[in-house]
PDB file of N, CA and C in Angstrom:
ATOM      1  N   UNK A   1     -30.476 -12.574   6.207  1.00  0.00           N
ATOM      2  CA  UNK A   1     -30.585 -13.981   5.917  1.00  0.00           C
ATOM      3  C   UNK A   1     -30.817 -14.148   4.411  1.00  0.00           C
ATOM      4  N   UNK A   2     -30.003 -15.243   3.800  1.00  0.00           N
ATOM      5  CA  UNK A   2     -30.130 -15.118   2.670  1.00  0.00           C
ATOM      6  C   UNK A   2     -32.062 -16.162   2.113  1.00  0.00           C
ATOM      7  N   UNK A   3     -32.040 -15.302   0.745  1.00  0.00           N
ATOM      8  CA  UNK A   3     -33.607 -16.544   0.831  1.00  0.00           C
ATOM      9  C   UNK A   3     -32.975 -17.623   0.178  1.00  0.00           C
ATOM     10  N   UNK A   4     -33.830 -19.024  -0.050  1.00  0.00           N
ATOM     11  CA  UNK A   4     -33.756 -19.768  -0.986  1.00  0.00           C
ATOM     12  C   UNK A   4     -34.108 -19.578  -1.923  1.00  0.00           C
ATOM     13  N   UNK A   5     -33.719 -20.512  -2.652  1.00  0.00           N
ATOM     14  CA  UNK A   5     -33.399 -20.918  -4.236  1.00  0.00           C
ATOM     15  C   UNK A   5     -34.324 -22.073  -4.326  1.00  0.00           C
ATOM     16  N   UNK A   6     -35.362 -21.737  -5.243  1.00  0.00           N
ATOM     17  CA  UNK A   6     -35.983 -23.268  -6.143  1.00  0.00           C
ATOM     18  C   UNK A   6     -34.626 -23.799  -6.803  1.00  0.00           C
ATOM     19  N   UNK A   7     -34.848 -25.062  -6.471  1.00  0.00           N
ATOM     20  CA  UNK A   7     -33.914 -26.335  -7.006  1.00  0.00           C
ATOM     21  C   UNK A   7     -33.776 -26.468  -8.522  1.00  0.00           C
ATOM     22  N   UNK A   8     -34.664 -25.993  -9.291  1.00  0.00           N
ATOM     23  CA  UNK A   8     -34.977 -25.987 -10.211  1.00  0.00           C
ATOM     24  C   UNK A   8     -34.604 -24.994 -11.419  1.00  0.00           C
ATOM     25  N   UNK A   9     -34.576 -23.654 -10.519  1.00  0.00           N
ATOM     26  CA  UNK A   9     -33.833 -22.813 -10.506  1.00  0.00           C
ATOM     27  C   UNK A   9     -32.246 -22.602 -10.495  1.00  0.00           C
ATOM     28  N   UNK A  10     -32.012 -22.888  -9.332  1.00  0.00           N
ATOM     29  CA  UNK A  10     -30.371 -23.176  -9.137  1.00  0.00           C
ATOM     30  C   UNK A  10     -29.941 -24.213 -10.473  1.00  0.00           C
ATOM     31  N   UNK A  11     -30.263 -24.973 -10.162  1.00  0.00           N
ATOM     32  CA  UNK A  11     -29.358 -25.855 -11.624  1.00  0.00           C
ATOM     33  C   UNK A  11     -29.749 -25.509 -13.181  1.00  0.00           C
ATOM     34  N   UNK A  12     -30.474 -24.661 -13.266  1.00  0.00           N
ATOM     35  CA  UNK A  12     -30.650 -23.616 -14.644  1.00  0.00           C
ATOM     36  C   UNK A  12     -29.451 -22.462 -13.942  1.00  0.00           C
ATOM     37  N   UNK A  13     -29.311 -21.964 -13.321  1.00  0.00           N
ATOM     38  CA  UNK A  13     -28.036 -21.081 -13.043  1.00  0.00           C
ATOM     39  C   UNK A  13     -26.694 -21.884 -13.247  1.00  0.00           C
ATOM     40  N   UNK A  14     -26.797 -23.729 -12.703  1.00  0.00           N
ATOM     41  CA  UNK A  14     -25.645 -23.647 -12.713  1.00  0.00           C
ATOM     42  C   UNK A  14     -25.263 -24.592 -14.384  1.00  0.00           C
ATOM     43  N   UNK A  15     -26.490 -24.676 -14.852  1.00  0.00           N
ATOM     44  CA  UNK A  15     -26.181 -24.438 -16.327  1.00  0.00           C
ATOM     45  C   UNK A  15     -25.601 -23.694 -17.082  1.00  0.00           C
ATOM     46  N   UNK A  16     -26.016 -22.551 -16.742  1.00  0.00           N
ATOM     47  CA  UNK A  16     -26.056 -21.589 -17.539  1.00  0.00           C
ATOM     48  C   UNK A  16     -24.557 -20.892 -17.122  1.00  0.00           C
ATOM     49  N   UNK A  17     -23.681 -21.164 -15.849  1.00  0.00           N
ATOM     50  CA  UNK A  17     -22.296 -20.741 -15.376  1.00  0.00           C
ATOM     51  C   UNK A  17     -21.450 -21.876 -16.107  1.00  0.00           C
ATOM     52  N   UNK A  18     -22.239 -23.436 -16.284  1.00  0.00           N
ATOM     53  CA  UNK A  18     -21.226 -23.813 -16.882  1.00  0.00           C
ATOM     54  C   UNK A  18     -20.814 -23.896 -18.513  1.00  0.00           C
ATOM     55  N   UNK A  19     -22.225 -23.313 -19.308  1.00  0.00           N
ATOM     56  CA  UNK A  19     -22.055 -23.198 -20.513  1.00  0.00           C
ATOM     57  C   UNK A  19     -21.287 -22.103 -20.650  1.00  0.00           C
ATOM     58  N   UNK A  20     -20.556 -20.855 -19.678  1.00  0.00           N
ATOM     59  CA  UNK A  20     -19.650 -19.897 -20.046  1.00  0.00           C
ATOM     60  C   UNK A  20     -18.284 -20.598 -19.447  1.00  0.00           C
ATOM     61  N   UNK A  21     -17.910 -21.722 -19.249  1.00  0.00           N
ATOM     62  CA  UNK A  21     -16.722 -22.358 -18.908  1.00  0.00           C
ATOM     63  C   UNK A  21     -16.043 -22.244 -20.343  1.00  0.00           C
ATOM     64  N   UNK A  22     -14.746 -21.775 -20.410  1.00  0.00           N
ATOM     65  CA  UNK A  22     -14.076 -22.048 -21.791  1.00  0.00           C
ATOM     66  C   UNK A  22     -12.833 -23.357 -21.362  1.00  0.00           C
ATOM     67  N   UNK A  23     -13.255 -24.705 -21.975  1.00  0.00           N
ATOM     68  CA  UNK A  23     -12.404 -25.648 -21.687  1.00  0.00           C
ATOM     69  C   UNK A  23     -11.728 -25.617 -22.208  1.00  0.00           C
ATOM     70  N   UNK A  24     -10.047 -26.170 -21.862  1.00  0.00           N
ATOM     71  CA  UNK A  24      -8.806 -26.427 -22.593  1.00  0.00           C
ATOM     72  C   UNK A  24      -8.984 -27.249 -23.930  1.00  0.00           C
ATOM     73  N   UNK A  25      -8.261 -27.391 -24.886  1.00  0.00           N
ATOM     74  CA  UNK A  25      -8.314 -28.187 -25.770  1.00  0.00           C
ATOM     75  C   UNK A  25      -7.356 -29.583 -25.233  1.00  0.00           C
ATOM     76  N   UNK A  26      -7.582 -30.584 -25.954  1.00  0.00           N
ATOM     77  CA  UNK A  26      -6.785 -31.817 -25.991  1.00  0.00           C
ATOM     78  C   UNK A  26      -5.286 -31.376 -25.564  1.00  0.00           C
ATOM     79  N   UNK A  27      -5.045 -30.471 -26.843  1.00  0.00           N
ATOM     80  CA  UNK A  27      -3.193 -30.359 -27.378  1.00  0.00           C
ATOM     81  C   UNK A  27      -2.915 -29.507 -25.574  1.00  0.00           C
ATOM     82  N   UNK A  28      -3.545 -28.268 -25.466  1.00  0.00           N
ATOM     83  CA  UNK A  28      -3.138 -27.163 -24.568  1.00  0.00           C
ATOM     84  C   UNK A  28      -3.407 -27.993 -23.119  1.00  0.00           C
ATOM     85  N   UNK A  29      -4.492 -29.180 -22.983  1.00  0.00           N
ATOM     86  CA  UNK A  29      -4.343 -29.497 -21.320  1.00  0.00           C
ATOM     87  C   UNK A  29      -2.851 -30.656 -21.440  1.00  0.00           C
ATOM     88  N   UNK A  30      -2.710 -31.251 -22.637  1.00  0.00           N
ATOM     89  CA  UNK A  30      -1.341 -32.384 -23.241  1.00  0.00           C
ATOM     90  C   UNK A  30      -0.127 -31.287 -22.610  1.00  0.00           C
ATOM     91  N   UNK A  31      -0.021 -30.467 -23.126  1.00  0.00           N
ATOM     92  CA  UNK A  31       1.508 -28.915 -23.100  1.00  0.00           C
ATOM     93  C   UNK A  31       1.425 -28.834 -21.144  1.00  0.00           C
ATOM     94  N   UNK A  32       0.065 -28.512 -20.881  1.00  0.00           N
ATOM     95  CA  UNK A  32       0.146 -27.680 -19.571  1.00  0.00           C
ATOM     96  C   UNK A  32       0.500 -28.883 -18.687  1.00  0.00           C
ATOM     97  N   UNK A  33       0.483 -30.546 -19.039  1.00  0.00           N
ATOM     98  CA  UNK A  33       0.570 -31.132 -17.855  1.00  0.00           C
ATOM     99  C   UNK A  33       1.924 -31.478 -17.918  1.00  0.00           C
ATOM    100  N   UNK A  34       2.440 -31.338 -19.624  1.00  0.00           N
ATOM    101  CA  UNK A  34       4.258 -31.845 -19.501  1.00  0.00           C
ATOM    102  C   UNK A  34       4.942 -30.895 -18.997  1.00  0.00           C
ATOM    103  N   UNK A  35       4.265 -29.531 -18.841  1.00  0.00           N
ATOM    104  CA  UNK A  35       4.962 -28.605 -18.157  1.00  0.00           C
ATOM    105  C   UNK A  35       5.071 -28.735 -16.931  1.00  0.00           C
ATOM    106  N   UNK A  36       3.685 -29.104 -15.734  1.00  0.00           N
ATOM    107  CA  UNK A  36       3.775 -29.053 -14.974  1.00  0.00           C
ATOM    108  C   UNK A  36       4.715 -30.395 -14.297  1.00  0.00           C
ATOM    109  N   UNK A  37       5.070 -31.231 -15.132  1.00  0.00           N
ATOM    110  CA  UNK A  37       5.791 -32.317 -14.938  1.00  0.00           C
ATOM    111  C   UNK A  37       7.031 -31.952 -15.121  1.00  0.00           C
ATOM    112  N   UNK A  38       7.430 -31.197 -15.973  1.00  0.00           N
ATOM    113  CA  UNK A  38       9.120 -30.642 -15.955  1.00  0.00           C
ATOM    114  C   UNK A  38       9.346 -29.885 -15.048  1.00  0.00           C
ATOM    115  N   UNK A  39       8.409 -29.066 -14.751  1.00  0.00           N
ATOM    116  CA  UNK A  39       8.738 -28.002 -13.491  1.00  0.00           C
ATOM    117  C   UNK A  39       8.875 -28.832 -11.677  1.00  0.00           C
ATOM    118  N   UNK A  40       8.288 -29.912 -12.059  1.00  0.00           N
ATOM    119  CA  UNK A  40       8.190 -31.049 -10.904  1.00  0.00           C
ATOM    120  C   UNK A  40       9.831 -31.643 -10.753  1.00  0.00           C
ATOM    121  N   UNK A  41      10.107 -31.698 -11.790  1.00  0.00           N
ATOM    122  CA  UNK A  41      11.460 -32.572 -12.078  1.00  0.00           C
ATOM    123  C   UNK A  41      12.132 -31.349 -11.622  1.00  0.00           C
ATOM    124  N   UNK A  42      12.236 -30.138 -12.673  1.00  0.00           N
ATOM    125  CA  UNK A  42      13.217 -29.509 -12.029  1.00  0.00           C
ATOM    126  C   UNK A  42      13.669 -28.555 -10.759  1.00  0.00           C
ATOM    127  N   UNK A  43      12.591 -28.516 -10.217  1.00  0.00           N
ATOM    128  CA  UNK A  43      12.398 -28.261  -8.919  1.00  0.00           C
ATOM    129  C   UNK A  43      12.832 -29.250  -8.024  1.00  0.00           C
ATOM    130  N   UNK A  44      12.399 -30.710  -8.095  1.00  0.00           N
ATOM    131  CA  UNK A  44      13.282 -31.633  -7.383  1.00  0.00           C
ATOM    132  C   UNK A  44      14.455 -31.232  -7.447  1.00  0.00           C
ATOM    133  N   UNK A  45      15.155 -31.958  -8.627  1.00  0.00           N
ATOM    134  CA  UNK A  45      16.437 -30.923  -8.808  1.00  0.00           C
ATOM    135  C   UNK A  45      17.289 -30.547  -8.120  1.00  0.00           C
ATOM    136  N   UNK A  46      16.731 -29.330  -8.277  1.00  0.00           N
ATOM    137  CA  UNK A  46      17.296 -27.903  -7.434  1.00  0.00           C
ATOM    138  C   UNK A  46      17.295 -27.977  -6.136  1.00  0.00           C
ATOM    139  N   UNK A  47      16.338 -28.510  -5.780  1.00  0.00           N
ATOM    140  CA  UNK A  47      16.527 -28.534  -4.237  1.00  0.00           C
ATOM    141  C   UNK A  47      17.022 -29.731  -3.222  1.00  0.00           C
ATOM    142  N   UNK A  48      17.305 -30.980  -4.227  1.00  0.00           N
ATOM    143  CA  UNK A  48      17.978 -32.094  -4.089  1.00  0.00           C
ATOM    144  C   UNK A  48      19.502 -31.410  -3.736  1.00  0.00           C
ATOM    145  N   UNK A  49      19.811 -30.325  -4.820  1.00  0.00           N
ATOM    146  CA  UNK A  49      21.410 -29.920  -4.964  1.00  0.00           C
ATOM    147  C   UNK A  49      21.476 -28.902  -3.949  1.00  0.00           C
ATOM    148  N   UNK A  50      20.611 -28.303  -3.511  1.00  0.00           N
ATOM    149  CA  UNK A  50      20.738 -26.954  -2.690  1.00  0.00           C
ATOM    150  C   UNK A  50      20.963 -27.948  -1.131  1.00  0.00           C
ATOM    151  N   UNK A  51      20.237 -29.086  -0.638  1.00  0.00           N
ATOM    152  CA  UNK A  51      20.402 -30.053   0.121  1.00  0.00           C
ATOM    153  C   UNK A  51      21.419 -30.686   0.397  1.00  0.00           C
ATOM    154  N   UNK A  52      22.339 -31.194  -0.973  1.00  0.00           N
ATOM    155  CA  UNK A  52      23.039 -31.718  -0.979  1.00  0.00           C
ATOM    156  C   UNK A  52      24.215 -30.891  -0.057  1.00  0.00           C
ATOM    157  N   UNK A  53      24.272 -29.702  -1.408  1.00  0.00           N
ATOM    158  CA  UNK A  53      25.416 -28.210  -0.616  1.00  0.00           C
ATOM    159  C   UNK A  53      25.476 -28.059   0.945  1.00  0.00           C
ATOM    160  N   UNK A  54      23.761 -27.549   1.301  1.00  0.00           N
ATOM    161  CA  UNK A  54      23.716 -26.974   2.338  1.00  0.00           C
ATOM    162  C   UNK A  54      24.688 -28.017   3.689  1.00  0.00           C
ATOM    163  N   UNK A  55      24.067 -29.495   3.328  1.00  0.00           N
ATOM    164  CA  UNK A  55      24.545 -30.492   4.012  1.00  0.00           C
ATOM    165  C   UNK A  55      26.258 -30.707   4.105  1.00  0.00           C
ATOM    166  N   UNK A  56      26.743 -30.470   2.856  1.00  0.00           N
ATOM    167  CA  UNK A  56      28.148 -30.502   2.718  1.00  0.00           C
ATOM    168  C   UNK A  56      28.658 -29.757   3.733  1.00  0.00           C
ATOM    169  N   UNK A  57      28.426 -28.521   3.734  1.00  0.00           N
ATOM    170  CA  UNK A  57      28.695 -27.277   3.761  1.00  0.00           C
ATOM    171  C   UNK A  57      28.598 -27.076   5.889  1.00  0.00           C
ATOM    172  N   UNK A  58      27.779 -27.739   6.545  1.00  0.00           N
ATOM    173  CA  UNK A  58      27.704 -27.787   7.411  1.00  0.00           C
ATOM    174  C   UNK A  58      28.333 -28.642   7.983  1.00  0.00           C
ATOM    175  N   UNK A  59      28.504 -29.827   7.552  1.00  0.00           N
ATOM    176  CA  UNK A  59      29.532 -30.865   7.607  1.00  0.00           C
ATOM    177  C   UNK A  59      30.691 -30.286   7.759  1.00  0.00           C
ATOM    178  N   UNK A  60      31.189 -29.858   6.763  1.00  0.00           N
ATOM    179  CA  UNK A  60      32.688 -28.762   6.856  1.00  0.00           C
ATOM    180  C   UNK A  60      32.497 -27.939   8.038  1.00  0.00           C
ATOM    181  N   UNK A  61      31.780 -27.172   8.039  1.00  0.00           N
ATOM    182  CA  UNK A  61      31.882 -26.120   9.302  1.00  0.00           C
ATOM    183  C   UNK A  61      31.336 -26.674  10.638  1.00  0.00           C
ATOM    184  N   UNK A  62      30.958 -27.912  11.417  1.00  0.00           N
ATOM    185  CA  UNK A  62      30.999 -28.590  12.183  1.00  0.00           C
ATOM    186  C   UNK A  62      32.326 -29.356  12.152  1.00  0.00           C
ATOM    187  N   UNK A  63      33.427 -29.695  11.112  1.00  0.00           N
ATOM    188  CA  UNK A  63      34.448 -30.602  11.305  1.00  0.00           C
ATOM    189  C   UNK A  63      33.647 -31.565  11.221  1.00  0.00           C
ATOM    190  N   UNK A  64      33.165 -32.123  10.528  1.00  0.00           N
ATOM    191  CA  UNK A  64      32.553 -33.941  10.253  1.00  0.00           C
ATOM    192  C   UNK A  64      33.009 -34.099   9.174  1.00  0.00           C
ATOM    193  N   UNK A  65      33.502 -33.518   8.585  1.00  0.00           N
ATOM    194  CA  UNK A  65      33.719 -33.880   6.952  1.00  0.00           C
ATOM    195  C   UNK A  65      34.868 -34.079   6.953  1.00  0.00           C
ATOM    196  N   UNK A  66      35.600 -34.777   7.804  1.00  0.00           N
ATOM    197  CA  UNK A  66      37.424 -35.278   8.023  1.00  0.00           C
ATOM    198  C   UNK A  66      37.229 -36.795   6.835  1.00  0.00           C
TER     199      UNK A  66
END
C-alpha cells in the first residue's frame, strides 16, 4: 500500500517537476502548429484522392460507371 503524501509536500514536488518543464518559445509553438495544420491539409488530401480512386475504380469493376 502506498503511504501518503503531506499536501504540502506534494505541491513542493509538483513545483519543483514543473520548474524542470522546458517550454516552447513563441516562434517554435507558431512553426509546430502551422505544421501541424499543413500536415492536416495534406493528409485530407491524400485521402480525399485515394477515396476518390478507390470509388472510381470499383465503380468500373462493378459496371456502374456506364
Amino acid at each position: 500500500m502506498a503511504t501518503k503524501t503531506n499536501p504540502l509536500t506534494f505541491l513542493q514536488q509538483v513545483r519543483t517537476e514543473v520548474s524542470k518543464v522546458v517550454w516552447p518559445s513563441r516562434r517554435e509553438a507558431l512553426i509546430t502548429t502551422a505544421m501541424v495544420f499543413a500536415m492536416a491539409v495534406a493528409a485530407s488530401l491524400f485521402f480525399t484522392l485515394v477515396d476518390f480512386g478507390l470509388s472510381w475504380g470499383v465503380q468500373l469493376l462493378l459496371g456502374l460507371g456506364r
